[in-house]
Protein backbone atom coordinates (compact mmCIF):
# COMPACT_ATOMS: atom_id res chain seq x y z
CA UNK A 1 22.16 -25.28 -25.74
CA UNK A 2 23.90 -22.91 -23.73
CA UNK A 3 23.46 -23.10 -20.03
CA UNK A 4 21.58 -19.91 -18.60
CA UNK A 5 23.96 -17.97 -16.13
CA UNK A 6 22.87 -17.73 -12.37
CA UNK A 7 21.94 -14.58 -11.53
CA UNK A 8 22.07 -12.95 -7.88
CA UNK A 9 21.08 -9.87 -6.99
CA UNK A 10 22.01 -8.60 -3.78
CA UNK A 11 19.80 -6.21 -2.08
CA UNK A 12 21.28 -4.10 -0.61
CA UNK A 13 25.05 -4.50 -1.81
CA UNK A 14 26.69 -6.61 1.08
CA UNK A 15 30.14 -5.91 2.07
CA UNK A 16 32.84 -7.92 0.81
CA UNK A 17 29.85 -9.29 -1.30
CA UNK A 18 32.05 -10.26 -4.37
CA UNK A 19 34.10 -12.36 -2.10
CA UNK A 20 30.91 -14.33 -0.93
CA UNK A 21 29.55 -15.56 -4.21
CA UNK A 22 33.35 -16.04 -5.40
CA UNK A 23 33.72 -19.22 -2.76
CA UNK A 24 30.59 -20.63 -5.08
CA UNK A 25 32.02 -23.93 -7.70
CA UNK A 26 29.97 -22.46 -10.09
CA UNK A 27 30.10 -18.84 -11.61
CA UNK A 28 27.52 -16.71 -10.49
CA UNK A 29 26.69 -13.19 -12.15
CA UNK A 30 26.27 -10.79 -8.50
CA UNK A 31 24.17 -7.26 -8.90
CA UNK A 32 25.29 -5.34 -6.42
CA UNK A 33 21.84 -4.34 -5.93
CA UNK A 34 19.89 -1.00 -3.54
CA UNK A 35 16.37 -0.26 -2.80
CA UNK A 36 16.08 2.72 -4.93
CA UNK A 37 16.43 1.28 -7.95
CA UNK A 38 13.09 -1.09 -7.37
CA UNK A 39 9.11 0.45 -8.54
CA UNK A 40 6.32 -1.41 -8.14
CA UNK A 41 3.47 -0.97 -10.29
CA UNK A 42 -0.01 -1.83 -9.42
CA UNK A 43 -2.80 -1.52 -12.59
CA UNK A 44 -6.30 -3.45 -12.68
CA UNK A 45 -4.70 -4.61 -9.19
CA UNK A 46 -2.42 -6.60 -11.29
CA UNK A 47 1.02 -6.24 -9.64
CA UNK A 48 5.03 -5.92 -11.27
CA UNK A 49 7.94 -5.46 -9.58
CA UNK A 50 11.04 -3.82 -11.61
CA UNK A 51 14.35 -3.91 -10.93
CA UNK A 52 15.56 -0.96 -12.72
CA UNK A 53 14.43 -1.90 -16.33
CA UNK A 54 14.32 -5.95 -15.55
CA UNK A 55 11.72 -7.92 -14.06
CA UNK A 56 13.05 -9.02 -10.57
CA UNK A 57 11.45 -12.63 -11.28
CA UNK A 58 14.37 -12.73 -14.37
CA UNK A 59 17.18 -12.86 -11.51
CA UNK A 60 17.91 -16.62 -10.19
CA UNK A 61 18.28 -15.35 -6.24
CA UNK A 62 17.62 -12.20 -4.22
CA UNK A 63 19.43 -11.85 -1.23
CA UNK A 64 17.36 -9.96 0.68
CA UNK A 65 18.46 -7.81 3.73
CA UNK A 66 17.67 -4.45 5.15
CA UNK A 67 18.15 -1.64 7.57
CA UNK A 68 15.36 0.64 9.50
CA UNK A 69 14.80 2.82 6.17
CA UNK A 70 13.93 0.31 4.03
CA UNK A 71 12.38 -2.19 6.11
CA UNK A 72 8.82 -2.21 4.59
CA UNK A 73 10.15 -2.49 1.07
CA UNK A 74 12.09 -5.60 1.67
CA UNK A 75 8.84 -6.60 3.13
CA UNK A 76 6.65 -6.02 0.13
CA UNK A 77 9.42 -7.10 -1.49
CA UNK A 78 9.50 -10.59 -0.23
CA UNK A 79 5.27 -10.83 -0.05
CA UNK A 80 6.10 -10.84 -3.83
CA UNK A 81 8.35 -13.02 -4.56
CA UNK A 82 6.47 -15.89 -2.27
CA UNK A 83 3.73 -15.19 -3.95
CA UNK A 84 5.65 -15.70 -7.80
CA UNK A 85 7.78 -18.70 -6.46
CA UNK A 86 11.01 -16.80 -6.67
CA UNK A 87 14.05 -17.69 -5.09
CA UNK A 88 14.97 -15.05 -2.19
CA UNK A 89 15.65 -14.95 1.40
CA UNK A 90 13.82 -14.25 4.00
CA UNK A 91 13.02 -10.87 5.32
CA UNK A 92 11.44 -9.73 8.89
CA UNK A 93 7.72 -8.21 8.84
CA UNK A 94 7.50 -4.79 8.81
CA UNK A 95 3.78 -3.07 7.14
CA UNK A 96 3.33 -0.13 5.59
CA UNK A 97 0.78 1.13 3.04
CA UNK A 98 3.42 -0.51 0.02
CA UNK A 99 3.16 -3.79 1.84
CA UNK A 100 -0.59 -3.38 1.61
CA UNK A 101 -0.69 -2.66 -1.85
CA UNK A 102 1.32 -5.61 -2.18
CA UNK A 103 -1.07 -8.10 -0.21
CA UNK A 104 -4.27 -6.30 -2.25
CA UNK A 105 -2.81 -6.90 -5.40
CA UNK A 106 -2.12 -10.48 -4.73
CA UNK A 107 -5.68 -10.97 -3.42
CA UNK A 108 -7.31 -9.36 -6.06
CA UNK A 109 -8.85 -6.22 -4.05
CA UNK A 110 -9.84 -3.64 -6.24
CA UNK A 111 -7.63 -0.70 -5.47
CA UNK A 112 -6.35 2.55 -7.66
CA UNK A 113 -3.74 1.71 -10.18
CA UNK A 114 -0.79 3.08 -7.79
CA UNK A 115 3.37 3.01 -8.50
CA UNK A 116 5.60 3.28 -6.08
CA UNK A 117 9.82 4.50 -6.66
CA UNK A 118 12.45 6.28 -5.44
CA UNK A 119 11.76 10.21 -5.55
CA UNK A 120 14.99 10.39 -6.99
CA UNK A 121 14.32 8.56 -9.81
CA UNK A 122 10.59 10.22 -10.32
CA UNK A 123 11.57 12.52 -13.52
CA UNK A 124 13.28 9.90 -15.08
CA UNK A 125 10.17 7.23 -14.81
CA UNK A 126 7.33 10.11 -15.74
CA UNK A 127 6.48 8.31 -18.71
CA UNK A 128 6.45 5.04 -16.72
CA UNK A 129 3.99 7.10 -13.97
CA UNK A 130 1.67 8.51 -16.63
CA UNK A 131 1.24 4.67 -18.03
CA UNK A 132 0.40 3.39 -14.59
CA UNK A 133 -1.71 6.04 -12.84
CA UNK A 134 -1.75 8.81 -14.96
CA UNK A 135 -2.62 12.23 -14.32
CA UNK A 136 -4.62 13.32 -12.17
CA UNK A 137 -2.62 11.79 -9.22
CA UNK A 138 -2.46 11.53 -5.65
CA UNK A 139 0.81 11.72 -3.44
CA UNK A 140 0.82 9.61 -0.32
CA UNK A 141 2.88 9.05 2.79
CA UNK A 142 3.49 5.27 2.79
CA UNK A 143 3.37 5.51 6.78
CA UNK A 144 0.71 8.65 6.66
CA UNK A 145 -2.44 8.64 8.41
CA UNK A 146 -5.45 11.36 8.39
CA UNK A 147 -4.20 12.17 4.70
CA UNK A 148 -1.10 13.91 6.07
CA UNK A 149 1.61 14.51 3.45
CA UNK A 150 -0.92 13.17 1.11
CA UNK A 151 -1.16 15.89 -2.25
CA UNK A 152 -3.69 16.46 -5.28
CA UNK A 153 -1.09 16.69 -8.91
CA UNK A 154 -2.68 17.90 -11.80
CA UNK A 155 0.13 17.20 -14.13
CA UNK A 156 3.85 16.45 -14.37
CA UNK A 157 4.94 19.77 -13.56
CA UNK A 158 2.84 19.95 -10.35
CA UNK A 159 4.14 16.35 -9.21
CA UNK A 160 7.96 17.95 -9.43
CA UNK A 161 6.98 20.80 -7.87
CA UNK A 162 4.75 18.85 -4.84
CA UNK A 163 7.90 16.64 -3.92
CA UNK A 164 10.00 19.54 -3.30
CA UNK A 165 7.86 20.59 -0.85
CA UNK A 166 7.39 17.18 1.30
CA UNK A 167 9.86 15.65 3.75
CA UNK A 168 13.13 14.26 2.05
CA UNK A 169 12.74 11.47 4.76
CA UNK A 170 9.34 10.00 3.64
CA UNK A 171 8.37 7.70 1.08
CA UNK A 172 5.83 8.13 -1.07
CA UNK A 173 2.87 6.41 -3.56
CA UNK A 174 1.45 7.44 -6.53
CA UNK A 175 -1.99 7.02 -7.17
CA UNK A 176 -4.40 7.10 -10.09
CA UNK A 177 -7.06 9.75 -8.14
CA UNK A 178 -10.65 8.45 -8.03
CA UNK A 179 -14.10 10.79 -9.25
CA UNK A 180 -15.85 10.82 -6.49
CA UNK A 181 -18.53 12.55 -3.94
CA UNK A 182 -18.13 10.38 -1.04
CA UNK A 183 -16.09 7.49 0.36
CA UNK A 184 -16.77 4.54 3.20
CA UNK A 185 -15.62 4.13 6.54
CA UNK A 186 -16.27 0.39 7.40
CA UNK A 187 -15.09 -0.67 11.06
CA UNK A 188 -14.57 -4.55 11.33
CA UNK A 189 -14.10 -5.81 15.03
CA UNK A 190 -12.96 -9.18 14.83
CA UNK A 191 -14.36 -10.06 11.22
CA UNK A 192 -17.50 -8.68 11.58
CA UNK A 193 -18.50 -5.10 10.39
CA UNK A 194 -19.96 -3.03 13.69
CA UNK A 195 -20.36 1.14 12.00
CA UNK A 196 -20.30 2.42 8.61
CA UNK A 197 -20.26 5.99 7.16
CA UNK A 198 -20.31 7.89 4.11
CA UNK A 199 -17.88 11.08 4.39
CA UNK A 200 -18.40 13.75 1.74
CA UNK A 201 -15.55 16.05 1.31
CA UNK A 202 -15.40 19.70 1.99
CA UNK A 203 -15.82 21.95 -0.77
CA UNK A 204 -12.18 22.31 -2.62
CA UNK A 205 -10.95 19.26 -0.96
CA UNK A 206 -9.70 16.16 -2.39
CA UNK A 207 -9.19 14.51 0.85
CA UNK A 208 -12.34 12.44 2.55
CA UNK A 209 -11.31 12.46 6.38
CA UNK A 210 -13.01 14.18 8.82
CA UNK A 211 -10.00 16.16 9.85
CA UNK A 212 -9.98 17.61 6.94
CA UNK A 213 -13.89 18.95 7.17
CA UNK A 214 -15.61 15.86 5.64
CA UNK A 215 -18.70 15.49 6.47
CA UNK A 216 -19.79 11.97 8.28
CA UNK A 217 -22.95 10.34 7.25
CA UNK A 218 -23.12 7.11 9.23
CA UNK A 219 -25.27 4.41 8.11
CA UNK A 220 -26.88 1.21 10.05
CA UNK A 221 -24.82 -2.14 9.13
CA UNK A 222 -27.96 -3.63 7.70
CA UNK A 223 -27.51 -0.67 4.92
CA UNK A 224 -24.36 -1.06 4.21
CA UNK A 225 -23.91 -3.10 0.42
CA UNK A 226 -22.30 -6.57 1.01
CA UNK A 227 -19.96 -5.87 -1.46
CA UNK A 228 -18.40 -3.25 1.01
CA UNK A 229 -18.69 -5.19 3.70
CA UNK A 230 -17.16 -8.05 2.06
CA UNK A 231 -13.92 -5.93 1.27
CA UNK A 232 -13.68 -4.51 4.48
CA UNK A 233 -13.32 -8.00 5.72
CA UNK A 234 -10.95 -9.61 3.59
CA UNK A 235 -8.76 -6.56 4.02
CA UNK A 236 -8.83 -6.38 7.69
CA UNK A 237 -8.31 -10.00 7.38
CA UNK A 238 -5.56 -10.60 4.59
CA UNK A 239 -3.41 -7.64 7.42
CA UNK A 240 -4.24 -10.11 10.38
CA UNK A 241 -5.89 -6.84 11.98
CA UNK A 242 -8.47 -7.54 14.72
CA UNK A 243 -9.90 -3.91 14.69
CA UNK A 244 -9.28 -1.78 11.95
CA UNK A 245 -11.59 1.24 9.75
CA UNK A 246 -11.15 -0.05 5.60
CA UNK A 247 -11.47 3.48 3.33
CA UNK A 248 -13.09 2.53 0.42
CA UNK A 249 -13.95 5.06 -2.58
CA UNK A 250 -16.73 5.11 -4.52
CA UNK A 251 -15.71 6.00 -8.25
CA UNK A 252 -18.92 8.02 -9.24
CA UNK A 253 -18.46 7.63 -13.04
CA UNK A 254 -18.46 3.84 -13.22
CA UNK A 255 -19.84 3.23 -9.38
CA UNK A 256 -17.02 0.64 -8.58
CA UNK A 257 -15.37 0.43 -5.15
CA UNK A 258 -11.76 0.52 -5.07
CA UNK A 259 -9.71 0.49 -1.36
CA UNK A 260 -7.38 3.08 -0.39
CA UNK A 261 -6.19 2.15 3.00
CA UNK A 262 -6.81 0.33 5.96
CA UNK A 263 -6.30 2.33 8.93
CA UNK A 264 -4.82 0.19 12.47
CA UNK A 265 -5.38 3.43 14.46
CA UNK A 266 -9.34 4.43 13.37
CA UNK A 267 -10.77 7.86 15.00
CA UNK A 268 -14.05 7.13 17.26
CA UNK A 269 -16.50 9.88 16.12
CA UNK A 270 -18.13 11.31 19.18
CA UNK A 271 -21.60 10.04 19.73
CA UNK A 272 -21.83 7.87 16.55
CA UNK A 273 -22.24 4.32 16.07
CA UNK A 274 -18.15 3.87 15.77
CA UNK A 275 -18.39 4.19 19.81
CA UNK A 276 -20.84 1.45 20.10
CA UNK A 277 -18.90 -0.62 17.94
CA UNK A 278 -15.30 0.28 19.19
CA UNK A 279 -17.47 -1.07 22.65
CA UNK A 280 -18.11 -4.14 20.50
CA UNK A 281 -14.40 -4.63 19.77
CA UNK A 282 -13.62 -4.46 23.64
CA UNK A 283 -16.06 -6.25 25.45
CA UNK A 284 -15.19 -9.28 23.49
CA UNK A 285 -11.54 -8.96 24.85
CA UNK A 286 -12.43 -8.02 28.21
CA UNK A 287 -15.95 -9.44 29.75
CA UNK A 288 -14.19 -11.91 31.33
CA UNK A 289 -12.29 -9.78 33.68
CA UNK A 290 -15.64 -8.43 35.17
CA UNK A 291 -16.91 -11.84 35.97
């Protein structure tokens, strides 16, 4: 039986590289590897992670390293391959909405089915996009917040023509977009739930935040279904976040919750019951200081 080869793929390409793996007693096959060339895929929250056609489990070692740019996808990068028991080297922490994706998927938290590549490579992978999230779609920032950058695509022509009009120096999702009249705002303050809303969007607009003329409905905890709650929780959780707000849509053809985003910096509605529980969240760090 022949021997399978040892694969490495370096990501990105080292310098001088070749001359590395060449100091090896055994031969070693090196991809000079970069960042661009990876897409995740997330469907039924299952998660895959290609390396340009090949399944990055199929190499032997990744060599991990990065710069600022690409920091979160070596990240989410590396949350997958711990998770699949693939050899790699380690990479520093650095979140962003991919590397959530990444920890959801692995958890098993319902979420959109979402793909995320290079924008470079977007019109060669359409067919790849319309087999993962399909059409309608929604673009998002993977550092955005308040549904900045974000964009409604009806159709492949419209997602070409909506990337030529967002910054060249973000990264973006794509994800499956979600019938709905309303979505949650759950605030969790160390593991517990302390406000919860319904916003309803503005007529015309695809986006749910209150910047962008939702209207907030806020409901007493006791209302809330546990099944939210219970999300919010283990999301807030799974990100080691102490105070966070979990946006979680309500699909109103089939009435299943799926999360979009866990937000570190929520707004505080004036006068709502996100002030009392934002008080919550504080008290418990600082009561002691007052006695």
């Amino acid at each position: 039986m022949t021997k399978k080869p040892f694969t490495l793929l370096s990501l990105p390409a080292t310098q001088s590289a070749q001359q590395v793996v060449n100091k090896f007693p055994f031969p070693i096959e090196l991809t000079r590897g970069s960042y661009k060339d990876l897409k995740f895929t997330f469907r039924s929250s299952a998660i895959k992670v290609l390396y340009g056609e090949s399944d990055i489990r199929d190499f032997s070692f990744i060599w991990l390293a990065s710069g600022w740019s690409n920091r979160d996808s070596a990240y989410a990068l590396w949350l997958y391959l711990e998770a699949t028991n693939t050899n790699h080297s380690y990479v520093e922490k650095s979140p962003s909405k991919l590397t959530d994706c990444v920890e959801f998927a692995l958890n098993k938290i319902p979420m959109p089915d979402t793909i995320f590549l290079s924008r470079g490579s977007i019109k060669g992978n359409m067919s790849l996009i319309k087999e993962t999230c399909g059409f309608p779609l929604i673009i998002k920032d993977v550092r955005g917040c308040q549904g900045k950058y974000s964009a409604y695509v009806s159709d492949e022509k419209d997602l070409l023509e909506k990337m030529k009009k967002l910054p060249r120096s973000k990264k973006f999702l794509f994800q499956c977009f979600i019938p709905n009249d309303y979505d949650w705002g759950i605030m969790v303050a160390d593991g517990v739930v302390v406000s919860g809303e319904k916003s309803y969007p503005s007529n015309g607009e695809f986006r749910n935040n209150a910047c962008n003329g939702a209207k907030e409905c806020f409901v007493d905890v006791s209302d809330i279904p546990e099944e939210i709650k219970n999300m919010a929780i283990k999301a807030s959780s799974l990100l080691g976040l102490s105070w966070s707000r979990t946006d979680i849509i309500i699909d109103k053809n089939t009435s299943l919750p799926y999360i979009l985003e866990v937000n570190r910096y929520p707004g505080i509605t004036s006068k709502s019951d996100e002030v009392s529980g934002a008080y919550t969240f504080l008290s418990s760090h600082i009561s002691s200081y007052a006695t």
